[in-house]
N, C-alpha and C. Protein backbone atom coordinates (compact mmCIF):
# COMPACT_ATOMS: atom_id res chain seq x y z
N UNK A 1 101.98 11.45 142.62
CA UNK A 1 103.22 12.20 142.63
C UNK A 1 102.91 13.69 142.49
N UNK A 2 103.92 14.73 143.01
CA UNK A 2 103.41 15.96 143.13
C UNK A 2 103.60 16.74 141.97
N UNK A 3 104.55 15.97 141.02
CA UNK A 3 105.11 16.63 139.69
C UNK A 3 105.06 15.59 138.85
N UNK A 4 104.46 15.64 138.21
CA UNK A 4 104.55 14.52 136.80
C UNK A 4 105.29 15.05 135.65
N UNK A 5 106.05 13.73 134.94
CA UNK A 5 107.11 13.79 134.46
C UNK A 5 106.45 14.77 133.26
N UNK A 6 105.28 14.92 132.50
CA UNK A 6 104.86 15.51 131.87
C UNK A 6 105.12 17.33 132.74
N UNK A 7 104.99 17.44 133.39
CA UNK A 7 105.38 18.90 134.03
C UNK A 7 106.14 19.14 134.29
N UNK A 8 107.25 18.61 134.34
CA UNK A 8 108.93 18.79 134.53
C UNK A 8 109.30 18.73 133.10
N UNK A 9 108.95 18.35 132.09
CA UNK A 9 109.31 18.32 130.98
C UNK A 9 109.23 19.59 130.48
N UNK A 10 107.60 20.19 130.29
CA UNK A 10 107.38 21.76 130.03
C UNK A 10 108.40 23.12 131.35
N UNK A 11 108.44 22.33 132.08
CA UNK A 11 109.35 23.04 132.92
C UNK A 11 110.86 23.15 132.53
N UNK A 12 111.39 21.84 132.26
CA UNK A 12 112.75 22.48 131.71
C UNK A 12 113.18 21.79 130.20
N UNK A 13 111.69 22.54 129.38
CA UNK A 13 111.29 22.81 128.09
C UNK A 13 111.84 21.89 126.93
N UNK A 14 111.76 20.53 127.11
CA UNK A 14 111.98 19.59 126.77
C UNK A 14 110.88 18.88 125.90
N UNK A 15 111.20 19.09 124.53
CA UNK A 15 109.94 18.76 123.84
C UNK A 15 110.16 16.66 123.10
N UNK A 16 111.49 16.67 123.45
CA UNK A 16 111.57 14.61 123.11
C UNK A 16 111.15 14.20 124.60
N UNK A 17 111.14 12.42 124.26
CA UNK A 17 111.06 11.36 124.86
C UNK A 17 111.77 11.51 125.26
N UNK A 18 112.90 11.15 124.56
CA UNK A 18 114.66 10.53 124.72
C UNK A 18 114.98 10.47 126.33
N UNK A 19 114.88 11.40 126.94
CA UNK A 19 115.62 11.38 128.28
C UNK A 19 114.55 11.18 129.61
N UNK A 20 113.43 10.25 128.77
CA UNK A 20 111.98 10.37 130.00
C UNK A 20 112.69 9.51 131.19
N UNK A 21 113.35 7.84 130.68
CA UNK A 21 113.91 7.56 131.84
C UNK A 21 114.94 8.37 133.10
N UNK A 22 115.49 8.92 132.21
CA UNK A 22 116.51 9.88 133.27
C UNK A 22 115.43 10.74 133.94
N UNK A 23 115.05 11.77 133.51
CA UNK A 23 113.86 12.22 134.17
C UNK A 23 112.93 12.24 134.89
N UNK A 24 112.42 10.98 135.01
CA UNK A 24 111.67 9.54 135.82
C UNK A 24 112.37 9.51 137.24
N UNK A 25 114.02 9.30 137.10
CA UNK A 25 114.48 8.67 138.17
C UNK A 25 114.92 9.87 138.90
N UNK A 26 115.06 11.43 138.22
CA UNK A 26 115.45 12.60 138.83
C UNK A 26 114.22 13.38 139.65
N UNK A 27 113.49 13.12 139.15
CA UNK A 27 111.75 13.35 139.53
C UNK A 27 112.19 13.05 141.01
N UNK A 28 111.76 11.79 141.31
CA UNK A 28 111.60 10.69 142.20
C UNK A 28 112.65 10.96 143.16
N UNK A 29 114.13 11.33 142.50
CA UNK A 29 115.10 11.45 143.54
C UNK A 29 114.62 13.33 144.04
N UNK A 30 114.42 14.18 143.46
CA UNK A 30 113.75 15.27 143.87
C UNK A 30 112.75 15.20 145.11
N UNK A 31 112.09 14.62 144.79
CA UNK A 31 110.63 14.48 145.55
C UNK A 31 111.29 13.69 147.43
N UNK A 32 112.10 12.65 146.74
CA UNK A 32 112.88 11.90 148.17
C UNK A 32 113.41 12.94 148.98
N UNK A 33 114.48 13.55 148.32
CA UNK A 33 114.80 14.89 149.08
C UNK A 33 114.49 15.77 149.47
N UNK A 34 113.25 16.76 148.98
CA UNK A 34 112.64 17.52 148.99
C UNK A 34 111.79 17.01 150.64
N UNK A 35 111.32 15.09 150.52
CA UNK A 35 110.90 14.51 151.78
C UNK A 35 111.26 14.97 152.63
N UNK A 36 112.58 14.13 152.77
CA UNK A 36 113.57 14.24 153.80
C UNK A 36 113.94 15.50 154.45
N UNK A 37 114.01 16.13 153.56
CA UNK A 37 114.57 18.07 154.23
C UNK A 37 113.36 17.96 154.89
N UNK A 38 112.18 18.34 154.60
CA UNK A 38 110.93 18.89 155.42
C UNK A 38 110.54 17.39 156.41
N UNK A 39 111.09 16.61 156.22
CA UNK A 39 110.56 15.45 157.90
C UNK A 39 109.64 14.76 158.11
N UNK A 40 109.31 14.81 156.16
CA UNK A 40 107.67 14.50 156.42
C UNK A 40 108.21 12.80 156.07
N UNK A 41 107.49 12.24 156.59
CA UNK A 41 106.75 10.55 157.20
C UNK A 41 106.62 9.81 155.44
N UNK A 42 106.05 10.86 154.43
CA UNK A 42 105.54 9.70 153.58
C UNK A 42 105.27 10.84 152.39
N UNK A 43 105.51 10.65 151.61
CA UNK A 43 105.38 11.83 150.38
C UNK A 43 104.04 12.16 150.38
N UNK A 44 103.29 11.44 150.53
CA UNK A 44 101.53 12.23 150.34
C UNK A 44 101.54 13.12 151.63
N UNK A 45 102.31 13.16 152.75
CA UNK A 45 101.87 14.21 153.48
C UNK A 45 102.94 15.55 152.77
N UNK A 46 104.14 15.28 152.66
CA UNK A 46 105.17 16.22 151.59
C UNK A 46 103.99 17.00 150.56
N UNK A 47 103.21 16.15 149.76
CA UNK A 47 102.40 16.63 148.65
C UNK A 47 101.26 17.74 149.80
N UNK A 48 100.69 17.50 150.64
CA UNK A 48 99.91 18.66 151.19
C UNK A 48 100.31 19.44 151.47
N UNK A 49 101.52 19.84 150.95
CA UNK A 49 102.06 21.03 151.68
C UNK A 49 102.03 22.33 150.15
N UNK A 50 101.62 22.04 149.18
CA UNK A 50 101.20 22.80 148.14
C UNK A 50 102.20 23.36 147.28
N UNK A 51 101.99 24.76 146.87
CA UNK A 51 102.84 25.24 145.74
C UNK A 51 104.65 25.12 146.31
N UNK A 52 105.03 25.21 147.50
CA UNK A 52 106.36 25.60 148.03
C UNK A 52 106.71 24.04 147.75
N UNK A 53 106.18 23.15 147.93
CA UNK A 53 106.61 21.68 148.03
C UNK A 53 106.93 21.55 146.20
N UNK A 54 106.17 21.73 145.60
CA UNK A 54 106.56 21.77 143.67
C UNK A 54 107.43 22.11 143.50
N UNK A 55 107.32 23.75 143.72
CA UNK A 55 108.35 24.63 143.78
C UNK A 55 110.09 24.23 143.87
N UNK A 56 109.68 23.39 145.20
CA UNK A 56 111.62 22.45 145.52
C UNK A 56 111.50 21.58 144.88
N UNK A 57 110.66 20.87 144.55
CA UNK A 57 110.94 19.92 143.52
C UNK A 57 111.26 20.16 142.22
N UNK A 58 110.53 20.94 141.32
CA UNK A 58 111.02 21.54 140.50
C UNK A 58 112.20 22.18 140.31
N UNK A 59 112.75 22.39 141.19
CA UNK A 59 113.69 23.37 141.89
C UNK A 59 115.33 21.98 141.73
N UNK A 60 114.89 21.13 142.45
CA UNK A 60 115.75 20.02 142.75
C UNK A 60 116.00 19.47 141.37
N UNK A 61 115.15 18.61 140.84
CA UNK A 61 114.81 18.24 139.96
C UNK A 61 116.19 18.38 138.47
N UNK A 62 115.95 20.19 138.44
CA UNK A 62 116.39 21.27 137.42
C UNK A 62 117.75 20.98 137.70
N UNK A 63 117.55 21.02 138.59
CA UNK A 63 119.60 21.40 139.26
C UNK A 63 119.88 19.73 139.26
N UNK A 64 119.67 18.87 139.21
CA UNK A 64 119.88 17.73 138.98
C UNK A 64 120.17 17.11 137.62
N UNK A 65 119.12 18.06 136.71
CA UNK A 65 119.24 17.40 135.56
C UNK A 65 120.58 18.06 134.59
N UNK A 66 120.38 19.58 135.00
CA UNK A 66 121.69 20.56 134.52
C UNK A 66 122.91 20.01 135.12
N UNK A 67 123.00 19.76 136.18
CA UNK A 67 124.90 19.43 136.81
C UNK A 67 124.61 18.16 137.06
N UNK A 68 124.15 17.24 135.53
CA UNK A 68 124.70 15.83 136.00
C UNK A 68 125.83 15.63 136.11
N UNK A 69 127.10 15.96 136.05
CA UNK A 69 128.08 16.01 135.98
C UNK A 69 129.34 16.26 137.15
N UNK A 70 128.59 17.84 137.83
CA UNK A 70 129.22 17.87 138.18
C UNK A 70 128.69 18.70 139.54
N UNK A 71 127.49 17.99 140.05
CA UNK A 71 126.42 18.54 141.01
C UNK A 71 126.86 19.17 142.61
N UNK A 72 127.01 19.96 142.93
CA UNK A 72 126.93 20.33 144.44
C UNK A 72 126.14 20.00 145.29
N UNK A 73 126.55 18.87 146.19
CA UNK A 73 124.56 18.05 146.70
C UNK A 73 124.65 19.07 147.69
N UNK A 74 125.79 20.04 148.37
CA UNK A 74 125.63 20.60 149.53
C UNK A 74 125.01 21.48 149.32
N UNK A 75 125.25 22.18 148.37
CA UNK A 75 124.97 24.07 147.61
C UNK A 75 123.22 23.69 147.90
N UNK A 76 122.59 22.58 146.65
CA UNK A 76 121.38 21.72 146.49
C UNK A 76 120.72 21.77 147.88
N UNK A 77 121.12 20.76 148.62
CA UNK A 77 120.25 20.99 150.49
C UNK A 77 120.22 22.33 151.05
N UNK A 78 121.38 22.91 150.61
CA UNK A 78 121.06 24.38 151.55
C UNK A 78 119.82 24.99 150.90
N UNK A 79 120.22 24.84 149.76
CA UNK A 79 119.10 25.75 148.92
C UNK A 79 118.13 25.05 149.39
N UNK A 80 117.45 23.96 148.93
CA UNK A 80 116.36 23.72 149.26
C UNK A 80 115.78 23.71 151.09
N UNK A 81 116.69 23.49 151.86
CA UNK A 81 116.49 23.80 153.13
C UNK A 81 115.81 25.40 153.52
N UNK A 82 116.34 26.36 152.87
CA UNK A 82 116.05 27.82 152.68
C UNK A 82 114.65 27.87 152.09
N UNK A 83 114.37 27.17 150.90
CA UNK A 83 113.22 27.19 150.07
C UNK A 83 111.83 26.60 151.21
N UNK A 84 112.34 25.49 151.91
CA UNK A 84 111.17 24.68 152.37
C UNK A 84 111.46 25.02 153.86
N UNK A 85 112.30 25.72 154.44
CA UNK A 85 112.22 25.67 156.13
C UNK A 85 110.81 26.31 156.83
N UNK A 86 109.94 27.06 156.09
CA UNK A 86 108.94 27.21 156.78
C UNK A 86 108.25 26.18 157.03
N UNK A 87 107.89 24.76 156.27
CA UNK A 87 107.45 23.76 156.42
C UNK A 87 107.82 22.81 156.60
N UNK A 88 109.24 23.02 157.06
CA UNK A 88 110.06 21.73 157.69
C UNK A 88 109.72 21.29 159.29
N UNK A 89 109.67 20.21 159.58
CA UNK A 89 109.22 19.90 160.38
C UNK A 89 110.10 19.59 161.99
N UNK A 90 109.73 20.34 162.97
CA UNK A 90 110.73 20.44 163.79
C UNK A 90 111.80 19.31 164.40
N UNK A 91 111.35 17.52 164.43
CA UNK A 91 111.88 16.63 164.49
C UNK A 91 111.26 15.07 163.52
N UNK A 92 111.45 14.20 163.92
CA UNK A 92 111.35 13.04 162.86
C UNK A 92 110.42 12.37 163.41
């Protein structure tokens, strides 16, 4: 995985357990999306794409875990579409 739950934790400075499952499954849904926007085939090719690929994940991730509530998935894709379009991939 390109972000381990241990690095999303120091990222949005979370020093308990308590919320590792939630975290776990926001990770994972990050990383899916982060896929999908850029076109890539299979997350290990997503992962070669380096710091910009973290970056939206981390990115996703954050904004996932802050507006559980009351999330903008559209606001979310644009942004990350903006973040990753240099390495998005022209078709499927």
């Amino acid at each position: 995985m390109l972000v381990t739950l241990e690095e999303l934790k120091e990222y949005l400075r979370i020093d308990t357990n308590d919320e590792n499952v939630l975290l776990q499954t926001l990770l994972e849904t990050a990383t899916k999306l982060c896929t999908d926007i850029t076109r890539k085939e299979s997350t290990e090719a997503y992962e070669d794409l380096g710091s910009e690929a973290k970056t939206a994940v981390f990115y996703a991730a954050a904004y996932l875990y802050e507006h559980r509530e009351e999330a903008n998935h559209r606001e979310l894709v644009l942004t990350l579409r903006a973040l990753l379009s240099n390495v998005r991939e022209e078709g499927f």
